[in-house]
Protein backbone atom coordinates (compact mmCIF):
# COMPACT_ATOMS: atom_id res chain seq x y z
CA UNK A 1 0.00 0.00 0.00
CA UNK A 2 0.94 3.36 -0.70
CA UNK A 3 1.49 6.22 1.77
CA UNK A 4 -0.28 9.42 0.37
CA UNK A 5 0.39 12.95 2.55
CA UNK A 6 1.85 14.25 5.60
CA UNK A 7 -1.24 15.55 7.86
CA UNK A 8 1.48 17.25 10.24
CA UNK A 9 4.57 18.60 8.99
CA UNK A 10 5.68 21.72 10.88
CA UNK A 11 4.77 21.04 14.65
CA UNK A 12 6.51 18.93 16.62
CA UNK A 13 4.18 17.34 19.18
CA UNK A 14 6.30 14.72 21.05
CA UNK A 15 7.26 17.98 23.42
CA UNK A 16 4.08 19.61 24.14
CA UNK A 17 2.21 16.43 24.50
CA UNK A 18 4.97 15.15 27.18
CA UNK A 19 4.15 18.14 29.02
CA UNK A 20 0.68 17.65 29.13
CA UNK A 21 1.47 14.27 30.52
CA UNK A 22 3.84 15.41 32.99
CA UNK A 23 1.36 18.11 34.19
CA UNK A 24 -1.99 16.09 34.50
CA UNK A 25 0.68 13.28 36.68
CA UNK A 26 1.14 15.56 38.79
CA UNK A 27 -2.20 16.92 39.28
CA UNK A 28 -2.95 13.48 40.64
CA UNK A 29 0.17 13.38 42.86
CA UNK A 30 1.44 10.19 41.47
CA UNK A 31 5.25 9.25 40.38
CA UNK A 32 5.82 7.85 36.47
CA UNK A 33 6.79 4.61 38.29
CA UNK A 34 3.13 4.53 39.24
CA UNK A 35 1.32 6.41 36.07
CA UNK A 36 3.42 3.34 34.36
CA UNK A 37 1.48 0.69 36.33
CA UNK A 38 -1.79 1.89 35.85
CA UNK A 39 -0.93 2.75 31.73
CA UNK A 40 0.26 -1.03 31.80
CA UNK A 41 3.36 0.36 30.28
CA UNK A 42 6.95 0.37 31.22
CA UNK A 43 8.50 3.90 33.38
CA UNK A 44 11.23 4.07 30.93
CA UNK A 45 8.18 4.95 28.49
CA UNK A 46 6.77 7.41 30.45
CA UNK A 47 10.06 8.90 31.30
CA UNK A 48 10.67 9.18 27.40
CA UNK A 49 6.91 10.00 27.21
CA UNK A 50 7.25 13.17 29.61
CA UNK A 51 10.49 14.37 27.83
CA UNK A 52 9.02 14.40 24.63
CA UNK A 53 11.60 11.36 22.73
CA UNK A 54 8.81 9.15 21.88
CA UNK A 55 6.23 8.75 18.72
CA UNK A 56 2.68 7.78 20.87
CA UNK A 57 0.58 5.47 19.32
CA UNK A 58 -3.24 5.77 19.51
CA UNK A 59 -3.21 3.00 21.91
CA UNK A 60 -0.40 4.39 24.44
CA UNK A 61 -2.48 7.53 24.28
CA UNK A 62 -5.49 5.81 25.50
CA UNK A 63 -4.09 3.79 27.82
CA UNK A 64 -2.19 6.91 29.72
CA UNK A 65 -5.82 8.74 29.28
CA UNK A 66 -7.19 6.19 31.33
CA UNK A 67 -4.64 6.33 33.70
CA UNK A 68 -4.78 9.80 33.82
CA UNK A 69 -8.48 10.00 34.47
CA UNK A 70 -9.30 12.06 31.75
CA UNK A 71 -10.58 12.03 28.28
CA UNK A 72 -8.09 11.66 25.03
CA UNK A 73 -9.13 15.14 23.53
CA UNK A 74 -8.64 16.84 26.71
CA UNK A 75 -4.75 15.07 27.28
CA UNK A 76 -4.01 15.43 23.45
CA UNK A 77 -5.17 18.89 22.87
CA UNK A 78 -4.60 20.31 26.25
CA UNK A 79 -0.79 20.58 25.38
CA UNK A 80 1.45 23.01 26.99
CA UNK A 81 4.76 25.11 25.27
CA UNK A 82 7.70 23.54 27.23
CA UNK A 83 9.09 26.41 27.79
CA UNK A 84 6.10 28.93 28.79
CA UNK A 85 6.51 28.40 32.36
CA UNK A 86 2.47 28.68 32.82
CA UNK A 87 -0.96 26.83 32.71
CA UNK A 88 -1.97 28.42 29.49
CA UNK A 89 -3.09 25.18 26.98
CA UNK A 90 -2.19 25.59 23.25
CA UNK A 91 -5.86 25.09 21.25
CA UNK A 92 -5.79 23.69 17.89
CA UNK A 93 -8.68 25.56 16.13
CA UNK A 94 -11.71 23.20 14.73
CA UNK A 95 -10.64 23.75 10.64
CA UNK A 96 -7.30 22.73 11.50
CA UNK A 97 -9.16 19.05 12.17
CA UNK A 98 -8.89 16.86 9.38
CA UNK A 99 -12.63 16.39 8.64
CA UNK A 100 -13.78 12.42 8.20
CA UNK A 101 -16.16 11.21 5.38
CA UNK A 102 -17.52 7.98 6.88
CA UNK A 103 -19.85 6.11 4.64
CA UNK A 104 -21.52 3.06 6.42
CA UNK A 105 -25.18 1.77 6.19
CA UNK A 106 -24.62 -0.69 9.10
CA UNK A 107 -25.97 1.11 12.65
CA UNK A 108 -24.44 -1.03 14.67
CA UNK A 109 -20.72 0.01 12.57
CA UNK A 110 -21.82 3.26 12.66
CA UNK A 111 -22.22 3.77 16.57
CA UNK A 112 -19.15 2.09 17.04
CA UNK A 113 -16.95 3.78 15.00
CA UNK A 114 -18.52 7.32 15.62
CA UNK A 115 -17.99 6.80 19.62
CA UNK A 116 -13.89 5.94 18.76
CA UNK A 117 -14.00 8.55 16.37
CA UNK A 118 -14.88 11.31 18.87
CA UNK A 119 -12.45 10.68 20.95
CA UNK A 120 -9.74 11.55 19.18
CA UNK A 121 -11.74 14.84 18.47
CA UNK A 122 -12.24 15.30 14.65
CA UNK A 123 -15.55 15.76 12.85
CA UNK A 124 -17.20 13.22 11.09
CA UNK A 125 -19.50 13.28 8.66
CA UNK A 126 -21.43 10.12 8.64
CA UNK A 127 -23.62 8.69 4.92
CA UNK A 128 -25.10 5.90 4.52
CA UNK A 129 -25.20 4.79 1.22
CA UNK A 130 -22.81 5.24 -1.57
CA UNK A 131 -24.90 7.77 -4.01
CA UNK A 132 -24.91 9.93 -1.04
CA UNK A 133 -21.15 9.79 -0.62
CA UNK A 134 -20.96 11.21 -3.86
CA UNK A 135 -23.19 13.28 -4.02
CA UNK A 136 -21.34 14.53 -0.65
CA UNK A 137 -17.68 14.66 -2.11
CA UNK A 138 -18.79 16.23 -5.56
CA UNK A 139 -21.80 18.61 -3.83
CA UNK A 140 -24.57 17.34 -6.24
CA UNK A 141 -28.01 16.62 -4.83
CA UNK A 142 -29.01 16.72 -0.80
CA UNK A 143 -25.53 18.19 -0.93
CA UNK A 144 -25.82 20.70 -3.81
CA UNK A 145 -25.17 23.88 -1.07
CA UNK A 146 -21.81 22.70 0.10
CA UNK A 147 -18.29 23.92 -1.94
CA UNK A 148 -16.15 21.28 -2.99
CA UNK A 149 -13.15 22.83 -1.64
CA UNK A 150 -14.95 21.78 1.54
CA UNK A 151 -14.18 18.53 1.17
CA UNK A 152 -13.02 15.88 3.96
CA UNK A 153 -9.48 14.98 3.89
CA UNK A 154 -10.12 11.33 4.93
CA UNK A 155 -12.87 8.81 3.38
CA UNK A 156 -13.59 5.69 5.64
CA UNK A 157 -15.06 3.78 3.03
CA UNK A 158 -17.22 0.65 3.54
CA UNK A 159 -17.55 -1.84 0.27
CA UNK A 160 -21.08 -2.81 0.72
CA UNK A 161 -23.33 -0.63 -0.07
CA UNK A 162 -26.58 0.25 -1.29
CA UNK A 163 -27.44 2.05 -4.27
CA UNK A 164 -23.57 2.74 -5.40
CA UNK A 165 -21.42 -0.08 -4.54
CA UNK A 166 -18.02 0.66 -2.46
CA UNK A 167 -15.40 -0.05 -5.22
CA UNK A 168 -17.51 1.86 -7.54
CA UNK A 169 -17.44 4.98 -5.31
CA UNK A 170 -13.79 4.33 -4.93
CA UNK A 171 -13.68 4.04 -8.89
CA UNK A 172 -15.05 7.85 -9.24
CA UNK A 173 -13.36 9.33 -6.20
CA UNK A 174 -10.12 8.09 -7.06
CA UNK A 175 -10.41 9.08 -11.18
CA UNK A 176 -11.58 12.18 -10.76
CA UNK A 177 -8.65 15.41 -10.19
CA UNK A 178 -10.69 17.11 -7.53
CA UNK A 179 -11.01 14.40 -4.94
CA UNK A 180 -8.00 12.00 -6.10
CA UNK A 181 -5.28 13.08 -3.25
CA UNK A 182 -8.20 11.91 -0.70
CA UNK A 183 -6.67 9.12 1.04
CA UNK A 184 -9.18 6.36 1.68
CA UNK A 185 -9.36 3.57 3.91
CA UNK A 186 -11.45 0.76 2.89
CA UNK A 187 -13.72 -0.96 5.37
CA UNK A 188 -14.21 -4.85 5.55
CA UNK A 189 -15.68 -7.62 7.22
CA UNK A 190 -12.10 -9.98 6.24
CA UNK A 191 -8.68 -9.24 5.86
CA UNK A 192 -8.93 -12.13 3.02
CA UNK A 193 -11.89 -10.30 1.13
CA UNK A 194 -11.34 -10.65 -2.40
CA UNK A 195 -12.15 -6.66 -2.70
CA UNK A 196 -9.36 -5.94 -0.91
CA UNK A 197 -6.78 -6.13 -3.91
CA UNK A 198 -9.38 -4.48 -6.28
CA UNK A 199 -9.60 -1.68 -3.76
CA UNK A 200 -5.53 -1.40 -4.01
CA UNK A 201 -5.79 -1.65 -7.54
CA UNK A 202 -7.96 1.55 -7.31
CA UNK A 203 -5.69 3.46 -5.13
CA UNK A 204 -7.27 2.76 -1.71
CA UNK A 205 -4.52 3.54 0.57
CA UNK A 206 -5.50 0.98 3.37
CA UNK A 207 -7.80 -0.98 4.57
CA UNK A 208 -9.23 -1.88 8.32
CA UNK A 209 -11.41 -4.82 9.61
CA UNK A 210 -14.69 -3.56 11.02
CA UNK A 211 -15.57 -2.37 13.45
CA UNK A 212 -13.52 0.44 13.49
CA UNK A 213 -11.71 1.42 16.94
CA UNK A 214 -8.59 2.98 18.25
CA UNK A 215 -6.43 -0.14 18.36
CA UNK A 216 -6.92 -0.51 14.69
CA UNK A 217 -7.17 3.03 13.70
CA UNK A 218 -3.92 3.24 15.24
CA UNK A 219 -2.23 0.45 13.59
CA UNK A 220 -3.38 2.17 9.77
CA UNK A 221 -2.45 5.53 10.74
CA UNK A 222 1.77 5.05 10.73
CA UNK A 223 0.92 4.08 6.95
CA UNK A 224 -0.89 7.70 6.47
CA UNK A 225 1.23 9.41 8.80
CA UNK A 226 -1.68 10.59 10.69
CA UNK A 227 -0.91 12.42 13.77
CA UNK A 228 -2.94 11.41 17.07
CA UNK A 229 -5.79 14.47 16.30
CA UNK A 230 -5.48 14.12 12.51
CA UNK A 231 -4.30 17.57 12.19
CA UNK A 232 -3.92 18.93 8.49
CA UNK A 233 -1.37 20.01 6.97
CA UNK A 234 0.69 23.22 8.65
CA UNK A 235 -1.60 22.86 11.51
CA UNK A 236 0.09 24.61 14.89
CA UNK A 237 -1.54 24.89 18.13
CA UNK A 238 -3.25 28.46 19.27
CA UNK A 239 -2.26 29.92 22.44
């Protein structure tokens, strides 16, 4: 599979976020020897954690929200300058978010997905079949009003669908110059789903087993280069 952009280029995280774990630690009055027990991860880690030398995974930064006692947005996006000296958090505004296209016509998928999704604090935009995804990406129908330059930078694509097929919407996103550089990730039921290969064939850039969740949204993510709050690109945090 092919890697397609760089959703964070400029801002270096690893520091602020660090910070943010050294300062909500210490809020609760506990050493990284004990943060580390309840994370279920080693204090070396959290030592390299707090001094901002390690890449987090989605599923570190759950576990040491957990740990922490407080939600993922407020840990990830309640990050602190290193050097500022005060209690002032650094804000990512809402349209530096990567927005997420999620087309899905099962409920159950959808309420599972949508409840991982908003923890990691990015807007979703939820369809349900596959002439309304299109209709969404190329502002046509229901969708007529919206401007196509408002278009999300990630599709989370499901293959079956009513109405419009998956690797048909896939087909027409992917061949058409406005909405090409979308990366998609294709949704299935089997990692050995024969669609799978057709969907690489069409320039799908990954795929994930439903349901979708952090553990496995974490796992596609290094492939994307997707930071932790899907930031776009040039994205820096607001004092």
């Amino acid at each position: 599979m092919r890697g397609v952009i760089k959703l964070v280029r400029t801002f270096d995280v690893k520091k602020p976020f660090g910070t943010s774990v050294r300062t909500w630690r210490s809020r609760l009055g506990i050493s990284q020897e004990e943060l580390a027990g309840r994370a279920g991860l080693h204090r070396t880690y959290i030592c390299d954690v707090e001094r901002g030398a390690r890449n987090v995974s989605l599923q570190s930064i759950e576990k040491l929200a957990r740990a922490l006692e407080i939600s993922i947005a407020t840990l990830v996006l309640d990050v602190r300058e290193p050097s500022s000296g005060h209690s002032s958090p650094a804000r990512f505004l809402p349209d530096e978010l990567v927005d997420i296209l999620f087309v899905e016509d099962n409920l159950a998928d959808i309420e599972l997905a949508t409840e991982a999704l908003k923890q990691i604090s990015n807007r979703v935009q939820v369809v349900r079949d596959g002439a309304a995804a299109l209709n969404f990406l190329f502002c046509t129908g229901e969708y007529e009003h919206r401007q196509i330059r408002e278009r999300p930078q990630l599709i989370l694509l499901d293959l079956g669908l009513p109405k419009i097929d998956g690797l048909e919407v896939l087909r027409r996103v992917k061949n058409d110059p406005r909405t090409a550089a979308i990366p998609v990730i294709v949704l299935t039921a089997s990692a050995h789903d024969r669609d799978i290969q057709i969907s690489q064939r069409l320039g799908a850039e990954a795929y994930l087993i439903k349901p979708v969740g952090l553990q496995n949204l974490s796992e596609v993510t290094p492939q994307l280069s997707l930071q932790w709050a899907l930031l776009k690109p040039g994205a820096s945090p607001q004092s």
